[in-house]
PDB file of N, CA and C in Angstrom:
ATOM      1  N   UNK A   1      24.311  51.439  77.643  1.00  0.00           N
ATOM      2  CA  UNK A   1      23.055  51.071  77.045  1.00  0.00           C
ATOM      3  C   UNK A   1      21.993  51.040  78.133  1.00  0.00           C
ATOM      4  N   UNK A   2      21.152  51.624  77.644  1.00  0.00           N
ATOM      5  CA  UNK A   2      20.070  51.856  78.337  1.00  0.00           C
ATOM      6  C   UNK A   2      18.721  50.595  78.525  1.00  0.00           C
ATOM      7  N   UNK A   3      18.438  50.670  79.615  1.00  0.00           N
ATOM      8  CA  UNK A   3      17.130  49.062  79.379  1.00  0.00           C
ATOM      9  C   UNK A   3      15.761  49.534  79.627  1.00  0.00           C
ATOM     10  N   UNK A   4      15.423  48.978  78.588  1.00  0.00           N
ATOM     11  CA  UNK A   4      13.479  49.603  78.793  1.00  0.00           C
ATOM     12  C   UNK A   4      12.737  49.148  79.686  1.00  0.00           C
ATOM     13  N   UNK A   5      12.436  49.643  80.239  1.00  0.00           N
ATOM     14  CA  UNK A   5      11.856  48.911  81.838  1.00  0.00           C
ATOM     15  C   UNK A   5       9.847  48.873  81.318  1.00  0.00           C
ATOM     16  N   UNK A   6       9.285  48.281  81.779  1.00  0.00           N
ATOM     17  CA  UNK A   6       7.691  48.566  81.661  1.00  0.00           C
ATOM     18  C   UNK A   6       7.299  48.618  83.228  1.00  0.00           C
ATOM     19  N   UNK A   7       6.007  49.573  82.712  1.00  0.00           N
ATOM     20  CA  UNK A   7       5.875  50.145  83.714  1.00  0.00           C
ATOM     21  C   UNK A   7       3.976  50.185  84.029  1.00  0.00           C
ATOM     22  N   UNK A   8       3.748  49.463  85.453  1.00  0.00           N
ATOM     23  CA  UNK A   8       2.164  49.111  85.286  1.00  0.00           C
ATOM     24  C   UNK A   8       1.426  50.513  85.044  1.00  0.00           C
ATOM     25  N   UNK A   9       0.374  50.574  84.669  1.00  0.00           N
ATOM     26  CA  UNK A   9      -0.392  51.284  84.240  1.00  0.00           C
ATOM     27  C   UNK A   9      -1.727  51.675  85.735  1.00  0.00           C
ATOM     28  N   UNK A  10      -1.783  50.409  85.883  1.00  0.00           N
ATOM     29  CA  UNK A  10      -3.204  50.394  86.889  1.00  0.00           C
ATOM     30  C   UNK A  10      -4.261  50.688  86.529  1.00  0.00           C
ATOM     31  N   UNK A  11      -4.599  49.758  84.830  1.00  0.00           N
ATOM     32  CA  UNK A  11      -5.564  50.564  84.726  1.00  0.00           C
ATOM     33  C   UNK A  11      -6.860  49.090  85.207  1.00  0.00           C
ATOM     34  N   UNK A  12      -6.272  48.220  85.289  1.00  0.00           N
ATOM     35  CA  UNK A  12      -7.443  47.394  85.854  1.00  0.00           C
ATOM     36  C   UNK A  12      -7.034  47.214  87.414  1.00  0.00           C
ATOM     37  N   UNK A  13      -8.320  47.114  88.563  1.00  0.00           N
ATOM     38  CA  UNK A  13      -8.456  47.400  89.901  1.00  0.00           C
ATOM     39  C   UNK A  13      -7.898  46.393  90.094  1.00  0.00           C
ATOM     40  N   UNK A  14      -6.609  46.429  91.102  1.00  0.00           N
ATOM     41  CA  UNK A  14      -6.085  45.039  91.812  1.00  0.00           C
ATOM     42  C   UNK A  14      -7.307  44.666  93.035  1.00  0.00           C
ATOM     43  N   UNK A  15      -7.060  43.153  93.167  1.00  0.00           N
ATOM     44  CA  UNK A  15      -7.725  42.333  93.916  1.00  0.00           C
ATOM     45  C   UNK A  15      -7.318  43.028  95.427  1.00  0.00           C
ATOM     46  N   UNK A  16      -8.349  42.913  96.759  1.00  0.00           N
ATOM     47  CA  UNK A  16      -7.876  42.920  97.048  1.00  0.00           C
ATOM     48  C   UNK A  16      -7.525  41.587  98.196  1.00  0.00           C
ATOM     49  N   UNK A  17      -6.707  42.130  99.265  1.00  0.00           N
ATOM     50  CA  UNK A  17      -5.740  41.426  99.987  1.00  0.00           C
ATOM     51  C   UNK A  17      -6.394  39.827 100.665  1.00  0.00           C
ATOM     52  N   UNK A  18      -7.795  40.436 100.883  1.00  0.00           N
ATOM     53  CA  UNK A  18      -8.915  38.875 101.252  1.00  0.00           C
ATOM     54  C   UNK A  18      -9.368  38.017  99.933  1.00  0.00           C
ATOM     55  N   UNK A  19      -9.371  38.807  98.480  1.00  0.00           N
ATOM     56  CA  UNK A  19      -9.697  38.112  97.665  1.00  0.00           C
ATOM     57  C   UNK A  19      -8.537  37.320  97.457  1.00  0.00           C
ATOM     58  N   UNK A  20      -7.218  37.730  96.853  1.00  0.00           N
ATOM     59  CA  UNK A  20      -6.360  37.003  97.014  1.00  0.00           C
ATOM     60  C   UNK A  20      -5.917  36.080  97.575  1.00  0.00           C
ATOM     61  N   UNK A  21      -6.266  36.497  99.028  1.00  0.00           N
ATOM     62  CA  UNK A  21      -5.897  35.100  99.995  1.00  0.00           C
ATOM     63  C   UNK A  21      -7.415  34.185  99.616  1.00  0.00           C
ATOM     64  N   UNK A  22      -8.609  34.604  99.537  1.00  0.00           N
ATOM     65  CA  UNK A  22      -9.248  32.984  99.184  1.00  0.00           C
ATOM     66  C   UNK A  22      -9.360  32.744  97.897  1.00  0.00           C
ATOM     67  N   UNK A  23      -8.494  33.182  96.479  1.00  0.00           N
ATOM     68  CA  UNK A  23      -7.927  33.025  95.600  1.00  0.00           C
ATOM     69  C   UNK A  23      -7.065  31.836  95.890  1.00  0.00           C
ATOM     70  N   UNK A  24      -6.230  31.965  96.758  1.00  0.00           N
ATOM     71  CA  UNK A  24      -4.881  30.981  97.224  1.00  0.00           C
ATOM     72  C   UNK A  24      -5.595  30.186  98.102  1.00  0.00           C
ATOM     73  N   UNK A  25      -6.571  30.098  98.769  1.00  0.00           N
ATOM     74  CA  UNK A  25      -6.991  29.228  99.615  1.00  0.00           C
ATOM     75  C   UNK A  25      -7.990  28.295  98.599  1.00  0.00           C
ATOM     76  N   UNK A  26      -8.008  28.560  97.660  1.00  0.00           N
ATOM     77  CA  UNK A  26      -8.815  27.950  96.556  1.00  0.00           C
ATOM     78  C   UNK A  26      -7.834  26.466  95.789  1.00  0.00           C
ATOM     79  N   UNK A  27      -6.977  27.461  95.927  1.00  0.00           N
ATOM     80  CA  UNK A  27      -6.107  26.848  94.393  1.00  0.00           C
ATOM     81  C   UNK A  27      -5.935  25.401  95.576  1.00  0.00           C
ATOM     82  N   UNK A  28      -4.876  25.734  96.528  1.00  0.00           N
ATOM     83  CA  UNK A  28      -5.042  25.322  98.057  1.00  0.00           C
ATOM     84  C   UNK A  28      -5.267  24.160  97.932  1.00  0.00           C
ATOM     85  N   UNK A  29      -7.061  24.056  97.788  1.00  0.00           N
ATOM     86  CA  UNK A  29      -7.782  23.301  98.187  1.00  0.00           C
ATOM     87  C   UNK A  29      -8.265  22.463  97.733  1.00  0.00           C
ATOM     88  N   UNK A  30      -8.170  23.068  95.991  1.00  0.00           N
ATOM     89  CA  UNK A  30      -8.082  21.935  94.460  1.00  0.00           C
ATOM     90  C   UNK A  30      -6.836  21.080  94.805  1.00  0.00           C
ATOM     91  N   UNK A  31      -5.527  21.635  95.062  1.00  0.00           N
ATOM     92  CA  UNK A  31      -4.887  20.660  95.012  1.00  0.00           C
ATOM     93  C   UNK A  31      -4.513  19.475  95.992  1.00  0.00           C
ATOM     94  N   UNK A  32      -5.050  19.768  96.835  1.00  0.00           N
ATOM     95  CA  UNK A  32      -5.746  18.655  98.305  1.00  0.00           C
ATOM     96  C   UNK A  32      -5.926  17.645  97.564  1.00  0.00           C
ATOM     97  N   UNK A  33      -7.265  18.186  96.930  1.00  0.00           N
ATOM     98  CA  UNK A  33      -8.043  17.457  96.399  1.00  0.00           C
ATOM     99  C   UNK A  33      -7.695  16.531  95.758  1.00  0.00           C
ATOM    100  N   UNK A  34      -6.997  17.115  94.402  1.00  0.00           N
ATOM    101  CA  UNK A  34      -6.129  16.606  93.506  1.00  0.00           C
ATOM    102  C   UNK A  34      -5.472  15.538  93.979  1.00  0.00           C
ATOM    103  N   UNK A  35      -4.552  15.466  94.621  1.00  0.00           N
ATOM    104  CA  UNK A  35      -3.311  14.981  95.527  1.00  0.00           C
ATOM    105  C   UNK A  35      -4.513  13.600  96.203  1.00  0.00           C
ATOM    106  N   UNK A  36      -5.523  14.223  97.123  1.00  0.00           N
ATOM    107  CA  UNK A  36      -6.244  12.880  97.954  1.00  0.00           C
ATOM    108  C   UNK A  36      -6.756  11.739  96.531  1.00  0.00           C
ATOM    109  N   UNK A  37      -7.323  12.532  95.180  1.00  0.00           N
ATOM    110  CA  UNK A  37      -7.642  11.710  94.255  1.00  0.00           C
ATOM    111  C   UNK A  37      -6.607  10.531  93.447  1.00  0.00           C
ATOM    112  N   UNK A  38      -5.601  11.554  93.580  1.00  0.00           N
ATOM    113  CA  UNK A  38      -4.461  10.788  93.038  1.00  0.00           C
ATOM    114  C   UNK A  38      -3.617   9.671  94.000  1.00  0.00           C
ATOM    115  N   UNK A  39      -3.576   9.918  95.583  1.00  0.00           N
ATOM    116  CA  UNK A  39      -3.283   9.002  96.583  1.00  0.00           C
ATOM    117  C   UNK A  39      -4.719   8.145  96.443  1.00  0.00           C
ATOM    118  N   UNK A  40      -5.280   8.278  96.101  1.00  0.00           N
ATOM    119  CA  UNK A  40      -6.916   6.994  96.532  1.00  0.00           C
ATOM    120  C   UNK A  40      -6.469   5.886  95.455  1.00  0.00           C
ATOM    121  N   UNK A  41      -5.870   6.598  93.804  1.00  0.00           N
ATOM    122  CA  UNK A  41      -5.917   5.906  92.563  1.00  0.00           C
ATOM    123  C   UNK A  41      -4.929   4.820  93.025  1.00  0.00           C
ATOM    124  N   UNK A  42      -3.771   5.725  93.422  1.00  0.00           N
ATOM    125  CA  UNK A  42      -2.577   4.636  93.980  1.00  0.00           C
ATOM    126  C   UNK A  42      -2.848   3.511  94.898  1.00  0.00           C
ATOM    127  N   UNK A  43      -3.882   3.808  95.438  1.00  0.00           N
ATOM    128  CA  UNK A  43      -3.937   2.867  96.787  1.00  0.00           C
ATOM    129  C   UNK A  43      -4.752   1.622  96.347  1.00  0.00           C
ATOM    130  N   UNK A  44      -5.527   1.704  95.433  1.00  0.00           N
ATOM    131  CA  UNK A  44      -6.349   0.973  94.843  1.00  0.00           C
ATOM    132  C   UNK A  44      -5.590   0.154  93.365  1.00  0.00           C
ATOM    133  N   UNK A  45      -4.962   0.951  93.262  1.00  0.00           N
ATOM    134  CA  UNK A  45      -3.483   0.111  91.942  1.00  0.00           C
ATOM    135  C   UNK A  45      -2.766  -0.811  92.760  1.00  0.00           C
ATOM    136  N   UNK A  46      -2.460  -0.471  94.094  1.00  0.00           N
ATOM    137  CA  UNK A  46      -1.743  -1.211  94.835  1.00  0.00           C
ATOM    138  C   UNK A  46      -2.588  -2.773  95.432  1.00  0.00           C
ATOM    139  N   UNK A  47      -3.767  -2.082  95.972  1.00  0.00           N
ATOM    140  CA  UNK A  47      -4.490  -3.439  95.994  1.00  0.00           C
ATOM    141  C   UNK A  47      -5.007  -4.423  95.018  1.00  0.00           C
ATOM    142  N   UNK A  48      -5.402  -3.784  94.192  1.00  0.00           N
ATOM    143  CA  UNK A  48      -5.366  -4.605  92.800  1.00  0.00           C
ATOM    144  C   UNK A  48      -4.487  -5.408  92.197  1.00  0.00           C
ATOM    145  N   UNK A  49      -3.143  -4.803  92.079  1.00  0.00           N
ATOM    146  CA  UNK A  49      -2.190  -5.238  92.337  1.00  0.00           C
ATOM    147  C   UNK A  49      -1.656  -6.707  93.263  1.00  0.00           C
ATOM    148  N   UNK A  50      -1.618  -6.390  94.428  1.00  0.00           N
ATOM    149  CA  UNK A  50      -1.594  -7.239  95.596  1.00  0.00           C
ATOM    150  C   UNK A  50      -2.964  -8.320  95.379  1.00  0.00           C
ATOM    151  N   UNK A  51      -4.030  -8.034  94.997  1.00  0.00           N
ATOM    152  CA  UNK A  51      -5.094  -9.012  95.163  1.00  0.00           C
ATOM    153  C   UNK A  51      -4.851 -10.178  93.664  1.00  0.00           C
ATOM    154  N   UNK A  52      -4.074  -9.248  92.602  1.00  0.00           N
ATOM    155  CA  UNK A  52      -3.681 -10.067  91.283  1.00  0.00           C
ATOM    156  C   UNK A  52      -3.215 -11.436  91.937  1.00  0.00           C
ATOM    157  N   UNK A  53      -1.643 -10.763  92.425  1.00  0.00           N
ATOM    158  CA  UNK A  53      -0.747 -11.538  92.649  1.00  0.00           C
ATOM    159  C   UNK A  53      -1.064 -13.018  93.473  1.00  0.00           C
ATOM    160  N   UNK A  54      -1.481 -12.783  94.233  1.00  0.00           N
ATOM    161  CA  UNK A  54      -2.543 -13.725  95.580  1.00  0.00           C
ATOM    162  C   UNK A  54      -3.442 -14.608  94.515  1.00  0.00           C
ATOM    163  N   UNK A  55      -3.990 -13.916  93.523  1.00  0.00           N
ATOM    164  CA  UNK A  55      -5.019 -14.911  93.281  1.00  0.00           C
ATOM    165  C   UNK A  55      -4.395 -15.390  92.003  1.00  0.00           C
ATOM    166  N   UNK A  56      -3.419 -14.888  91.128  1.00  0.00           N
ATOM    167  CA  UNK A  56      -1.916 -15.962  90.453  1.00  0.00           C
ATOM    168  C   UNK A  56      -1.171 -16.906  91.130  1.00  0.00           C
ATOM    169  N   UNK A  57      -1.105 -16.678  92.337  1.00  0.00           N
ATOM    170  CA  UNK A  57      -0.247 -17.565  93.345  1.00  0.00           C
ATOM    171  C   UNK A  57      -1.197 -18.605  93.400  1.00  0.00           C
ATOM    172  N   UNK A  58      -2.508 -18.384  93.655  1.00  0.00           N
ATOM    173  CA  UNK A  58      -3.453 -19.560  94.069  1.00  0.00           C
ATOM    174  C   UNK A  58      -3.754 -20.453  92.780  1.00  0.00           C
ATOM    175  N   UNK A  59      -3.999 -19.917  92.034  1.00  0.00           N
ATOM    176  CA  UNK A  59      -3.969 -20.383  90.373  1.00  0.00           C
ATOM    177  C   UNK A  59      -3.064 -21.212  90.138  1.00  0.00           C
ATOM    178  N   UNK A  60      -1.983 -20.997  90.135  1.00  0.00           N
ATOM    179  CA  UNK A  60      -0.588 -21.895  90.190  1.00  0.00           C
ATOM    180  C   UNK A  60      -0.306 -22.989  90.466  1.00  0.00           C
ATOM    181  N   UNK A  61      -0.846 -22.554  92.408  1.00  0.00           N
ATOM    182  CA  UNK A  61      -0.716 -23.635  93.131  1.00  0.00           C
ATOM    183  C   UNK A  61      -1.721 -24.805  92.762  1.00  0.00           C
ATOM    184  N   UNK A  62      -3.106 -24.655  92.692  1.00  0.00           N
ATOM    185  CA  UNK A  62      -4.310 -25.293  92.141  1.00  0.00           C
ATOM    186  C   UNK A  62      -4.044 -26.062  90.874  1.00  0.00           C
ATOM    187  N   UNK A  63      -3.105 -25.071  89.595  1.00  0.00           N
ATOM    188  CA  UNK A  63      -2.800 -25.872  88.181  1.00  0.00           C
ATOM    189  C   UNK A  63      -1.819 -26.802  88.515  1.00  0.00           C
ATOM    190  N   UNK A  64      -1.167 -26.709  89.459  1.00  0.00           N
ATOM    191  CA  UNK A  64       0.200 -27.793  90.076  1.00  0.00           C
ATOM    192  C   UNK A  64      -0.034 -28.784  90.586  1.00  0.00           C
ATOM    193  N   UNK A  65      -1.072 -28.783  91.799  1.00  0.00           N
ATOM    194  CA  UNK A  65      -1.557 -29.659  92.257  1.00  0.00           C
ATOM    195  C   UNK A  65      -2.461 -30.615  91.426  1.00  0.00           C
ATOM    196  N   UNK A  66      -3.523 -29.714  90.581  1.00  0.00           N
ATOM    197  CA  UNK A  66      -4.072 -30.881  89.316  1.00  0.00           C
ATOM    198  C   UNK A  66      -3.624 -31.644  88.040  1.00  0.00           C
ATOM    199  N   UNK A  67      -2.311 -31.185  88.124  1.00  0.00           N
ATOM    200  CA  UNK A  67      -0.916 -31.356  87.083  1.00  0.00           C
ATOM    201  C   UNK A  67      -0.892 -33.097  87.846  1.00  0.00           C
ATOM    202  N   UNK A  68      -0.036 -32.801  89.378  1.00  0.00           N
ATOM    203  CA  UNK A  68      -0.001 -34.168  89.978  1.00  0.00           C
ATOM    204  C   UNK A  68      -0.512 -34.839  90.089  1.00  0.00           C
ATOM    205  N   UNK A  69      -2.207 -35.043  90.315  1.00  0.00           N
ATOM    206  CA  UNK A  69      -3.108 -35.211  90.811  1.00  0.00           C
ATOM    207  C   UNK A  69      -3.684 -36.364  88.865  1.00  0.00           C
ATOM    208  N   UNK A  70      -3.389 -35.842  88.072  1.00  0.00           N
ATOM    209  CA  UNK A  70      -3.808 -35.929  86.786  1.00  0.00           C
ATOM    210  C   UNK A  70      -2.867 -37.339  86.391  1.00  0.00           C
ATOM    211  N   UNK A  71      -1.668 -36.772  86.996  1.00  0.00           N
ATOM    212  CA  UNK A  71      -0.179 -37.310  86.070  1.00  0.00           C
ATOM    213  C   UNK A  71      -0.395 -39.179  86.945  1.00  0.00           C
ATOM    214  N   UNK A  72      -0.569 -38.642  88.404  1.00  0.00           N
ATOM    215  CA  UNK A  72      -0.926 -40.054  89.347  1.00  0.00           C
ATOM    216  C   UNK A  72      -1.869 -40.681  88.834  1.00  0.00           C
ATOM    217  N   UNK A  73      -3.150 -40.151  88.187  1.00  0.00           N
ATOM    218  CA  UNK A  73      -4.017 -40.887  87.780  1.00  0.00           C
ATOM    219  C   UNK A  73      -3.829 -41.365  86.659  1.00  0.00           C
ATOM    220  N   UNK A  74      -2.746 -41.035  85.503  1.00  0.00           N
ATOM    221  CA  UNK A  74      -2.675 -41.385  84.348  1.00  0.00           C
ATOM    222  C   UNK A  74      -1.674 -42.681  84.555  1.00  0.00           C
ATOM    223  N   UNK A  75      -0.753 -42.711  85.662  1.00  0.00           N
ATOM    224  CA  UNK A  75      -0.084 -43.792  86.186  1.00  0.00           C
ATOM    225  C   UNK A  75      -0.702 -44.772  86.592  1.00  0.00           C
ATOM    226  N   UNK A  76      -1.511 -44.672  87.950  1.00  0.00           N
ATOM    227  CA  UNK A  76      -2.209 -45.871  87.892  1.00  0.00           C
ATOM    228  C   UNK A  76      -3.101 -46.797  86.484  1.00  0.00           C
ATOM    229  N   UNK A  77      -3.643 -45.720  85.637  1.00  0.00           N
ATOM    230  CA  UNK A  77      -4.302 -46.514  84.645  1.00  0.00           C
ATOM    231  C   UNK A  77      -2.960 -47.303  83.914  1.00  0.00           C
ATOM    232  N   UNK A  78      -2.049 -46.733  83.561  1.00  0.00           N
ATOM    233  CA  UNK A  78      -1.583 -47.065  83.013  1.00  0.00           C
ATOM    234  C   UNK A  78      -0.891 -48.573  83.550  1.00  0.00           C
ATOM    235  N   UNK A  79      -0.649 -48.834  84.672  1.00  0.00           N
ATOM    236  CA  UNK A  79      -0.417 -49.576  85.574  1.00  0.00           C
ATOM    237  C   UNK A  79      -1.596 -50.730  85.504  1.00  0.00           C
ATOM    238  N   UNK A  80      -2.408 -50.169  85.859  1.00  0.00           N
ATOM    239  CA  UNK A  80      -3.687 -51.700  85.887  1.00  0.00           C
ATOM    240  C   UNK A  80      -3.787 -51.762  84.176  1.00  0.00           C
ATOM    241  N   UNK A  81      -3.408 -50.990  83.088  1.00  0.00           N
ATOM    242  CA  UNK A  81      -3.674 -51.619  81.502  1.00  0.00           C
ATOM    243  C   UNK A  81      -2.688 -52.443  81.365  1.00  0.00           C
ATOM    244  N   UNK A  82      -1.363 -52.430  82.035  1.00  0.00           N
ATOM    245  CA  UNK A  82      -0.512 -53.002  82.030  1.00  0.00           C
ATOM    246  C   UNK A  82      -0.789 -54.606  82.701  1.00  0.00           C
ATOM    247  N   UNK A  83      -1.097 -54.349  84.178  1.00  0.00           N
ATOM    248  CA  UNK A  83      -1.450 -55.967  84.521  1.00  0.00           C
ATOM    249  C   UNK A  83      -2.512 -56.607  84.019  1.00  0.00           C
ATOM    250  N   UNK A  84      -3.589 -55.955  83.028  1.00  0.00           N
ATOM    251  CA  UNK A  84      -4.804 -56.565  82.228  1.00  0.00           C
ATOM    252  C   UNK A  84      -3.623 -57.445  81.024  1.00  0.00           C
ATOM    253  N   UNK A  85      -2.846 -56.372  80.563  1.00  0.00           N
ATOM    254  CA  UNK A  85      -2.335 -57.037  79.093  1.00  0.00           C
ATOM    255  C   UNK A  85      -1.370 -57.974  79.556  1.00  0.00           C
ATOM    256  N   UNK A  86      -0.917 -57.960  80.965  1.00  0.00           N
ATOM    257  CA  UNK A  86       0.402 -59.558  81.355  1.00  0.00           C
ATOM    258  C   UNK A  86      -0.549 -60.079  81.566  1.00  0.00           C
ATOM    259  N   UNK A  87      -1.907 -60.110  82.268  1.00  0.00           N
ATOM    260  CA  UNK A  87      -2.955 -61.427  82.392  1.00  0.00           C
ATOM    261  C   UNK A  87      -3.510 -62.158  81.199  1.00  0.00           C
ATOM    262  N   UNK A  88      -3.867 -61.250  80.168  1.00  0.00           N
ATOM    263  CA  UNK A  88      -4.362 -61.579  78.990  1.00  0.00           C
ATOM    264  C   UNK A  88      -3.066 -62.676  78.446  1.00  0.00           C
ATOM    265  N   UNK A  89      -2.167 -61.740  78.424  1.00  0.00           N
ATOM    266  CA  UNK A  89      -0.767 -62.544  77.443  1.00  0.00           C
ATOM    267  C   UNK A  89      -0.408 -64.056  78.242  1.00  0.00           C
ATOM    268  N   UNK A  90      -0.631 -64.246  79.825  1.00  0.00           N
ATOM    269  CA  UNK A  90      -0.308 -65.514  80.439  1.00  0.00           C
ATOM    270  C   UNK A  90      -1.511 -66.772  80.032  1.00  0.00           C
ATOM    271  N   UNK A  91      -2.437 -66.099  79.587  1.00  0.00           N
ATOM    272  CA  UNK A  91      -3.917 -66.678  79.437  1.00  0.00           C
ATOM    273  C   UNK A  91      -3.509 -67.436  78.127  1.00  0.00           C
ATOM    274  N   UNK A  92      -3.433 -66.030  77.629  1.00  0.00           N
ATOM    275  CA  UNK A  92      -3.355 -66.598  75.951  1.00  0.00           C
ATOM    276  C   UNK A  92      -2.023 -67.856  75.397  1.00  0.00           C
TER     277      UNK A  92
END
């Protein structure tokens, strides 16, 4: 069995050998590009990222500390309502 081969014609002018190469020095140079746009996106996901985390950590720490800070103060009141109502009750 026989195989049909195709066969160019030439009927449109090939490029030549300098167009081609800044054809390829093109494509080249988009994808630099490409590539530096897409490393910038990353780098900036990453800090964003990193700057989240830092300022969740600080958040945390700040809601924790006013957690304690809240809970001590709700103790002491509760503490001096307490020695108002044994003074009152020794009075009375």
């Amino acid at each position: 069995m026989s195989e049909i081969g195709f066969k160019k014609m030439n009927w449109m002018p090939r490029a030549s050998a300098w167009e081609e190469h800044q054809v390829r020095l093109e494509k080249r140079r988009a994808a630099m590009e490409a590539f530096a746009q897409q490393q910038a996106t990353l780098v900036n996901a990453f800090a964003s990222a990193f700057s989240f985390q830092l300022t969740s950590s600080v958040d945390n720490v700040a809601k924790t500390a006013s957690d304690r800070i809240i809970a001590e103060g709700r103790k002491q009141v509760e503490d001096q309502q307490a020695a108002l109502t044994a003074g009152v009750n020794k009075v009375a």
